[in-house]
Protein backbone atom coordinates (compact mmCIF):
# COMPACT_ATOMS: atom_id res chain seq x y z
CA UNK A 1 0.00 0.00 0.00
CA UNK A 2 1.39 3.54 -0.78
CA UNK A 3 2.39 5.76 1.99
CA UNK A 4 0.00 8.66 2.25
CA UNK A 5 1.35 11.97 2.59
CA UNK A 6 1.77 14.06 4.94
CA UNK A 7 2.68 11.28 7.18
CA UNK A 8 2.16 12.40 11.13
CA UNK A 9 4.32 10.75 13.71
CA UNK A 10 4.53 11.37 17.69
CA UNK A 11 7.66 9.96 19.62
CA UNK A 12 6.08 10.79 23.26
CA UNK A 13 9.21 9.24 25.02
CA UNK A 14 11.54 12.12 22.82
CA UNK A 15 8.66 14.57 22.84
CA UNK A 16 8.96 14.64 19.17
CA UNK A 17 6.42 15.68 16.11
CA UNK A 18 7.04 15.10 12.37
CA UNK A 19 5.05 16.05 9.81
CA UNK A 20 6.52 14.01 6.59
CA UNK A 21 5.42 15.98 3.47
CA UNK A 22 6.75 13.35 1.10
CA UNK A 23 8.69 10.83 0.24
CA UNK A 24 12.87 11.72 -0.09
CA UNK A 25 16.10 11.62 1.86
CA UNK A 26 17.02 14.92 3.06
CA UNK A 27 19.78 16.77 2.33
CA UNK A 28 19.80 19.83 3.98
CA UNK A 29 18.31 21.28 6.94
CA UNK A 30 16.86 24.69 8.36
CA UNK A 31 17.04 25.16 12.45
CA UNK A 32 14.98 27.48 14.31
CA UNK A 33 14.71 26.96 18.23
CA UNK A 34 12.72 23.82 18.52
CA UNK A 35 11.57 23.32 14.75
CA UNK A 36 14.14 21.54 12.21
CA UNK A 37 12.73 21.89 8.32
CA UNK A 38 13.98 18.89 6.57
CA UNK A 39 14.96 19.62 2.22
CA UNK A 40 15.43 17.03 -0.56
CA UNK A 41 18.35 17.75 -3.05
CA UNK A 42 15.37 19.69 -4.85
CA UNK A 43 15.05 21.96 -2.22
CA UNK A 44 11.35 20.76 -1.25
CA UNK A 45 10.20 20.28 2.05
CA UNK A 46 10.82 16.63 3.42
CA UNK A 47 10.14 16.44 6.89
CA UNK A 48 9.52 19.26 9.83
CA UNK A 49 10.44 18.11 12.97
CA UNK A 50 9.14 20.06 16.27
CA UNK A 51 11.33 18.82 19.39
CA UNK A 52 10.11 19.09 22.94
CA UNK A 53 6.48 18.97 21.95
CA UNK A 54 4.10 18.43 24.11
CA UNK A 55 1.30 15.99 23.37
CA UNK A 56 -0.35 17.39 26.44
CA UNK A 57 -0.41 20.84 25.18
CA UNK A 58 -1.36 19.07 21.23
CA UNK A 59 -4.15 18.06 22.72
CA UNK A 60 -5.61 21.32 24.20
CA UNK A 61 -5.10 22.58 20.39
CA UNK A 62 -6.57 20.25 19.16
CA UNK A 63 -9.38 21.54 17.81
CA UNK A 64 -7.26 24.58 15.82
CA UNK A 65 -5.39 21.19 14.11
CA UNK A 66 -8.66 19.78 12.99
CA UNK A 67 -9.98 22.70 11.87
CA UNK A 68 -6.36 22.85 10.07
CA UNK A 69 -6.76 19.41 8.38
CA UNK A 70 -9.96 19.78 7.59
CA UNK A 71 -8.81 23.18 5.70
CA UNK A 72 -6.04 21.12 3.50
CA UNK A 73 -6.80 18.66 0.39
CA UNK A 74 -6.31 15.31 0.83
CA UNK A 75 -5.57 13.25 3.63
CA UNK A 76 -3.87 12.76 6.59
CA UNK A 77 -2.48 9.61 8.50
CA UNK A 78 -1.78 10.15 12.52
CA UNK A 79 0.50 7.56 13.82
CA UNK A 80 1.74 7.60 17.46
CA UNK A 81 5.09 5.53 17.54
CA UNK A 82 5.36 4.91 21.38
């Protein structure tokens, strides 16, 4: 079965959240504070990566990200890793 993208992942033990916006190694990478933008050699966005995210805190927004996925084309897969 093909991967559907953007791909969501939660590591909870690393307080990590990715948001994969396709398929690719990356190449390069853009750091701001807690947020690391992932490019491919194309210069397209791979991966964003938000470190010491709090699921707690996700979930009290968690109406603003539905109402953001609801806003955006296609579809969505949530996966929680641990």
């Amino acid at each position: 079965m093909k991967k559907k993208y953007p791909h969501i992942l939660y590591d909870s033990e690393s307080e990590v959240f990715s948001v994969e916006a396709q398929s690719g190694d990356s190449v390069d990478s853009e750091i701001s504070d807690s947020i690391v933008i992932d490019y491919d050699k194309q210069g397209k966005v791979v991966r964003l990566n938000f470190y010491n995210f709090s699921l707690e805190d996700f979930s009290k927004n968690q109406k603003a990200m539905n109402d953001f996925i609801q806003s955006r084309k296609g579809s969505f897969e949530i996966v929680r890793l641990r």
